[in-house]
N, C-alpha and C. Protein backbone atom coordinates (compact mmCIF):
# COMPACT_ATOMS: atom_id res chain seq x y z
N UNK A 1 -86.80 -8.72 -8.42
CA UNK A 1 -86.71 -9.04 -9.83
C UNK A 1 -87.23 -7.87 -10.64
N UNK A 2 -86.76 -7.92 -11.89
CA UNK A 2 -87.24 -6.34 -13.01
C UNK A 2 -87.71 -7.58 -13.62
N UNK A 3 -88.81 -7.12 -14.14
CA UNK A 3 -89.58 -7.80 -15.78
C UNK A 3 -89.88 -6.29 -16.27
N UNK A 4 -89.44 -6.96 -17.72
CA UNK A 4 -89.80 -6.16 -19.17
C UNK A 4 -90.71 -6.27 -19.88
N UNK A 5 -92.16 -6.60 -19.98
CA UNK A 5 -92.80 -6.93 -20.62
C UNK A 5 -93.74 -6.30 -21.64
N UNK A 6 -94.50 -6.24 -22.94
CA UNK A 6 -94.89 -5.95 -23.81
C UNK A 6 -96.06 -6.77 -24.17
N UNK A 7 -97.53 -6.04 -23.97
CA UNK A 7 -98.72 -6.41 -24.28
C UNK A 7 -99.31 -5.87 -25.04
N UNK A 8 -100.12 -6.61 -26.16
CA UNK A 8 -101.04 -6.00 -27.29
C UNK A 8 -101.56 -7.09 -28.32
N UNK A 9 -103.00 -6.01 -27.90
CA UNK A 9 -103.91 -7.09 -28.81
C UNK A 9 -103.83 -7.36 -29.62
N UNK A 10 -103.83 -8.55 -30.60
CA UNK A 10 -103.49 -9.65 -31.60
C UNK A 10 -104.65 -10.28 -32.09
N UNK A 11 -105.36 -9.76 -33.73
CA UNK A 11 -106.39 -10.77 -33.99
C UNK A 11 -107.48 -10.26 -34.07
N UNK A 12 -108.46 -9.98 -35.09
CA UNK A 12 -109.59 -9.65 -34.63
C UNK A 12 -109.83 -7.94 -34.34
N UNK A 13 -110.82 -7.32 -34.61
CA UNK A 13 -111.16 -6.34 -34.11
C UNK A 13 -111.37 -5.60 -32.74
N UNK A 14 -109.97 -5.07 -32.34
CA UNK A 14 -109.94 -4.35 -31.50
C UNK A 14 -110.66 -4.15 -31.03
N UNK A 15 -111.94 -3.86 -29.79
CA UNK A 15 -112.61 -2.58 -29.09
C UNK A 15 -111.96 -1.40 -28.80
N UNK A 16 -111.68 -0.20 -29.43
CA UNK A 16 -111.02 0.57 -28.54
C UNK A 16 -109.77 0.86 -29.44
N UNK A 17 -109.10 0.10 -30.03
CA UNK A 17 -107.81 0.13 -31.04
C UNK A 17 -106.81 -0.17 -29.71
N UNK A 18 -105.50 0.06 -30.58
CA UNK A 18 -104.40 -1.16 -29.83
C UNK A 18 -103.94 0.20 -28.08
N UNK A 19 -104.15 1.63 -28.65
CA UNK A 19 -103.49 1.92 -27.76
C UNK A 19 -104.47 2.46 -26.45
N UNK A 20 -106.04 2.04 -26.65
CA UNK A 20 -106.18 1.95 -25.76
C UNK A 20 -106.25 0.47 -24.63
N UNK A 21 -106.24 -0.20 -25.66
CA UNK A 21 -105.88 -1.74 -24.24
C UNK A 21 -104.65 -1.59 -23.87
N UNK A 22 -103.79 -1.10 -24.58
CA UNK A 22 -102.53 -0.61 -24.00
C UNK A 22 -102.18 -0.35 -23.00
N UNK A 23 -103.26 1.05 -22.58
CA UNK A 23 -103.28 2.26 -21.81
C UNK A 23 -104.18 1.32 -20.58
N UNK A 24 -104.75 0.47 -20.85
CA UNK A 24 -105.69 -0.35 -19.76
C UNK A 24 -104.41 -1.07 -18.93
N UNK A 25 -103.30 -1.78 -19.49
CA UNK A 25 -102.59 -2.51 -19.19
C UNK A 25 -101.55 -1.84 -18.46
N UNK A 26 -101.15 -0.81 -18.80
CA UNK A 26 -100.33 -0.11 -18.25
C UNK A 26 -100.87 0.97 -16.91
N UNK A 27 -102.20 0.88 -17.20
CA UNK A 27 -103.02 1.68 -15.61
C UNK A 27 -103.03 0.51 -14.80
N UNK A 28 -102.79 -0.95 -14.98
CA UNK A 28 -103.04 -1.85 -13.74
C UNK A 28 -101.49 -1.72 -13.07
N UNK A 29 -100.92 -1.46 -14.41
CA UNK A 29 -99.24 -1.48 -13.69
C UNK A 29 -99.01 -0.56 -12.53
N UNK A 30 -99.27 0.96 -13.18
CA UNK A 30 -99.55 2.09 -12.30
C UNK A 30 -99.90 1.81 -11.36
N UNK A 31 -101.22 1.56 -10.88
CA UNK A 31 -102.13 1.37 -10.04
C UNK A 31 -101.71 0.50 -8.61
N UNK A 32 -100.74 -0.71 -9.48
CA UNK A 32 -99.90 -1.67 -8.28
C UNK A 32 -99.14 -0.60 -7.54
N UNK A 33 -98.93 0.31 -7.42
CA UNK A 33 -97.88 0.56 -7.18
C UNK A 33 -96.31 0.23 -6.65
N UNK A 34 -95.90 -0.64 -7.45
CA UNK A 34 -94.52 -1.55 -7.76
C UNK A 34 -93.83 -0.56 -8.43
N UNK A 35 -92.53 -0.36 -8.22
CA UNK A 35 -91.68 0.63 -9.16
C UNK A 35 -91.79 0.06 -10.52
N UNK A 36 -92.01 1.20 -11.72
CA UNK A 36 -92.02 0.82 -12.96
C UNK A 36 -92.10 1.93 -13.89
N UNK A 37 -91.72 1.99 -15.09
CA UNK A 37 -91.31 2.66 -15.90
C UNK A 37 -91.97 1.78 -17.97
N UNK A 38 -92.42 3.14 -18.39
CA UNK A 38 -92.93 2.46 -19.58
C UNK A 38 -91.88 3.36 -20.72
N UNK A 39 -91.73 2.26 -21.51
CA UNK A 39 -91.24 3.67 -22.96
C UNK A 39 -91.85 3.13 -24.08
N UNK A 40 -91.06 3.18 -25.12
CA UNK A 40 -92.16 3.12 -26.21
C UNK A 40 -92.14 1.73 -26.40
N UNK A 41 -91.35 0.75 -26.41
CA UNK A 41 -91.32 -0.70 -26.69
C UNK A 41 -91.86 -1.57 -25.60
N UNK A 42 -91.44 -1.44 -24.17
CA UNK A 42 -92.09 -1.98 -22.85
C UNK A 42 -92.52 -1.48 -21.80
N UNK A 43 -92.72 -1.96 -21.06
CA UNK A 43 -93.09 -1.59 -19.69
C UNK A 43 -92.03 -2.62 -18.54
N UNK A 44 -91.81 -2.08 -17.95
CA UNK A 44 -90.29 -2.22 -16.35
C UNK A 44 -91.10 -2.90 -15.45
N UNK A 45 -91.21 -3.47 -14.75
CA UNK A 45 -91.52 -3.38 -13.40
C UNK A 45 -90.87 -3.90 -12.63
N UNK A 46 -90.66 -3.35 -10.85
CA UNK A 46 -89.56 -4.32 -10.22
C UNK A 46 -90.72 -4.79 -8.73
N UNK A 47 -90.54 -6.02 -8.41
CA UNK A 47 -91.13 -6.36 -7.21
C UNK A 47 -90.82 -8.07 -6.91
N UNK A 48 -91.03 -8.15 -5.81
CA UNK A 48 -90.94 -9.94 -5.64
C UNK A 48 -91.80 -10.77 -6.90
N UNK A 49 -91.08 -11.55 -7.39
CA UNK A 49 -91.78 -12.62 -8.18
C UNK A 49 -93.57 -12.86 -8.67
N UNK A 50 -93.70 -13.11 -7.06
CA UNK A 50 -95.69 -13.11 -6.95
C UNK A 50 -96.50 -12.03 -6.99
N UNK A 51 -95.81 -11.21 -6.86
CA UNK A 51 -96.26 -9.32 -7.05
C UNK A 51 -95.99 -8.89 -8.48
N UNK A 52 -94.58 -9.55 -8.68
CA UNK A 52 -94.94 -8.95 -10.60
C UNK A 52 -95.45 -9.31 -11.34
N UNK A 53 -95.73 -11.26 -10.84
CA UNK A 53 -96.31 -11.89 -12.45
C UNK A 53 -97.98 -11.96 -12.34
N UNK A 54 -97.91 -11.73 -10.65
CA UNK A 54 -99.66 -11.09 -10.30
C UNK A 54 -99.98 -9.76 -11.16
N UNK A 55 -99.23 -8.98 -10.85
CA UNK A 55 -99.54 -7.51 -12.05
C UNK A 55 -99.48 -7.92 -13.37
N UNK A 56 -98.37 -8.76 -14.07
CA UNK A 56 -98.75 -9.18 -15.56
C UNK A 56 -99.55 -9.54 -15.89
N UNK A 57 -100.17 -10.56 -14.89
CA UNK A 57 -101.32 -11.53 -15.41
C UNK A 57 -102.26 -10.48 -15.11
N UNK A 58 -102.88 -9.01 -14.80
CA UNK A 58 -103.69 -8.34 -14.15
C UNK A 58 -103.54 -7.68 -15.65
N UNK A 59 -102.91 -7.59 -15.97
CA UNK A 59 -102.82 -6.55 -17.00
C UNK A 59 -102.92 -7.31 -18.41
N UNK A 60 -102.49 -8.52 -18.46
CA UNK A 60 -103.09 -9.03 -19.51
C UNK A 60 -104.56 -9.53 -20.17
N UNK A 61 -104.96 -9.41 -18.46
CA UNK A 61 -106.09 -9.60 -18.60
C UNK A 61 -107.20 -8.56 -18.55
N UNK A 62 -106.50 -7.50 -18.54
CA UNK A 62 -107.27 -5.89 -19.07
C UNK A 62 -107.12 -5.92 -20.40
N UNK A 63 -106.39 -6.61 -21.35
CA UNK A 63 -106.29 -6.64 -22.84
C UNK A 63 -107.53 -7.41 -23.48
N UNK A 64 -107.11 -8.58 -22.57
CA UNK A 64 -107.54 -9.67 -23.07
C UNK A 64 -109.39 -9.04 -22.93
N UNK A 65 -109.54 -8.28 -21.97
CA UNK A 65 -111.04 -8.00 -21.82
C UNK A 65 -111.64 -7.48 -23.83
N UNK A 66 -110.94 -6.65 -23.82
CA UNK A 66 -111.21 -5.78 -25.55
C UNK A 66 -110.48 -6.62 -26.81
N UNK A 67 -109.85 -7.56 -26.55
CA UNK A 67 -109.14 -8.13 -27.99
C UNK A 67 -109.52 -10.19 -26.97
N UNK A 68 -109.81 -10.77 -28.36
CA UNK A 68 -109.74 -12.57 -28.14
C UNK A 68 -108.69 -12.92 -28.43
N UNK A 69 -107.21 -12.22 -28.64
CA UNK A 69 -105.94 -12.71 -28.89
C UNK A 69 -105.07 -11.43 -28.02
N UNK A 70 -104.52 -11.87 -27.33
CA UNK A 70 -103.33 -11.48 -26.39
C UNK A 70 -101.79 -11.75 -26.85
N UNK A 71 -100.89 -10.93 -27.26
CA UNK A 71 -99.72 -11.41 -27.67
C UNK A 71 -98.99 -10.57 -26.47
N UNK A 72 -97.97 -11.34 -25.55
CA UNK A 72 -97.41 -11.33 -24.71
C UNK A 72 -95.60 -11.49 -24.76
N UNK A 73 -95.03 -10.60 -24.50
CA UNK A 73 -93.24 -10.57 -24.83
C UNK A 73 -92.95 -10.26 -23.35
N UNK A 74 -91.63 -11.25 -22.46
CA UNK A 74 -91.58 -10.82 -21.21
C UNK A 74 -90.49 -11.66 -21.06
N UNK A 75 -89.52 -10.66 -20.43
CA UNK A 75 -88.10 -10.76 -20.13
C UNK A 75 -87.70 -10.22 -18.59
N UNK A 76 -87.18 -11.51 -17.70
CA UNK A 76 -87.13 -11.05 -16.80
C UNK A 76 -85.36 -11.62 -16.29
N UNK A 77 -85.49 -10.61 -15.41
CA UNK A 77 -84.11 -10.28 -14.99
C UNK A 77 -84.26 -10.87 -12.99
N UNK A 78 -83.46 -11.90 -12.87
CA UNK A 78 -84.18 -12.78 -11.28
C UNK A 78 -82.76 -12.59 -10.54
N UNK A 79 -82.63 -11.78 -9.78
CA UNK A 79 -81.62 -11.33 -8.77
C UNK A 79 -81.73 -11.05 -7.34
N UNK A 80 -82.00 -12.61 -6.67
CA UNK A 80 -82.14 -11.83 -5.25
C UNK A 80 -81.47 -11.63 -4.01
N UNK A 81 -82.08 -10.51 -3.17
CA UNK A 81 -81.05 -10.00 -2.55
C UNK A 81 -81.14 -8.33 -3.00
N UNK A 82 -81.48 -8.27 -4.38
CA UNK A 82 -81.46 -7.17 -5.05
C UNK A 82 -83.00 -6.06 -5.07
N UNK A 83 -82.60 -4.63 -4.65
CA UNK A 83 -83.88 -3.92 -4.48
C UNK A 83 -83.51 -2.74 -5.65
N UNK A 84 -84.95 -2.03 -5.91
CA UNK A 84 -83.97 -0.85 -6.83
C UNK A 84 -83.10 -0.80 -7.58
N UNK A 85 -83.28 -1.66 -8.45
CA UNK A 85 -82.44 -2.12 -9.67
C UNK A 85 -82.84 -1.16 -11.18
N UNK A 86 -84.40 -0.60 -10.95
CA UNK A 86 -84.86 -0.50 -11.89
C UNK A 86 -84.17 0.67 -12.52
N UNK A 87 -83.86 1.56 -11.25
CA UNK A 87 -82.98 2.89 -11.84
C UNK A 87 -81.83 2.73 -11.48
N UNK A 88 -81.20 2.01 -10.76
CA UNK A 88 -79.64 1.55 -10.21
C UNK A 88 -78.77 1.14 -11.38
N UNK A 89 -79.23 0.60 -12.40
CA UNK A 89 -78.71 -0.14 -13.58
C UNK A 89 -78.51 1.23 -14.31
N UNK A 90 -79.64 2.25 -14.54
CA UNK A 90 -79.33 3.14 -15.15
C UNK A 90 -78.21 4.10 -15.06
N UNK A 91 -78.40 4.14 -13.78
CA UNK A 91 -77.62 5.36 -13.39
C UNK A 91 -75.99 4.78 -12.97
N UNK A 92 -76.03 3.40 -13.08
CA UNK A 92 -74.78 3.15 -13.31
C UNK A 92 -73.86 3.21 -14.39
N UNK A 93 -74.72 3.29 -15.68
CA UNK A 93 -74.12 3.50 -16.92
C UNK A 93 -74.10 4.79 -17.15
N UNK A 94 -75.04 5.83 -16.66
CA UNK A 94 -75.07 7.32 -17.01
C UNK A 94 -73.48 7.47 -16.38
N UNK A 95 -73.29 7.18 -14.73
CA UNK A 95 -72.20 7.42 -14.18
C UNK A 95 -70.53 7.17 -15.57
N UNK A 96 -70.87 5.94 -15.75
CA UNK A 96 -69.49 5.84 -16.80
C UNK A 96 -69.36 6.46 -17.64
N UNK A 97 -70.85 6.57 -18.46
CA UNK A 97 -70.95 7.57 -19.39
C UNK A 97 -70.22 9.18 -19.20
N UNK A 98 -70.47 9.65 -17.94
CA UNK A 98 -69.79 10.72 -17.59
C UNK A 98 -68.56 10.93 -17.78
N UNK A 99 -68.26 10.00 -17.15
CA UNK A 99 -66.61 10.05 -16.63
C UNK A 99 -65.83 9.54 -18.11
């Protein structure tokens, strides 16, 4: 499965301001090492079900440590059977794009 998800503190005075709980949330992602990819709106990740929403909930709860409001956006994509999707999707459209 790929999840898309988007974390940031909501409410209240920051510890730290928004982009470092950010940067907390996105080092637990790292750290899993699960394939994943951040840009400016989300963060990717691809792994079995209990491995990704274990890393979400890991990482929300690196937010949740510096902010008392957590606002949480998460879109997931459930295909199985399927590995390496995270850049497979891409590079399937770069391919058309080419041609």
């Amino acid at each position: 499965m790929i999840v898309a998800f988007s974390i940031s503190p909501s409410g209240g005075d920051e510890t730290g301001g928004v982009s470092e709980a950010v940067t907390a949330a996105i080092r637990v992602v790292r750290e899993s090492g699960l394939p994943n990819e951040t840009n400016a709106m989300f963060t990717n990740i691809e792994g079995e079900w209990d491995e990704v929403m274990g890393v979400v909930k890991r990482a929300v709860d690196a937010v949740a440590a510096v902010s008392p409001r957590v606002s949480l956006v998460l879109k997931a994509d459930i295909r199985a059977g399927y590995d390496g999707q995270l850049t497979a999707k891409v590079e399937r459209v770069e391919r058309l794009l080419e041609g």
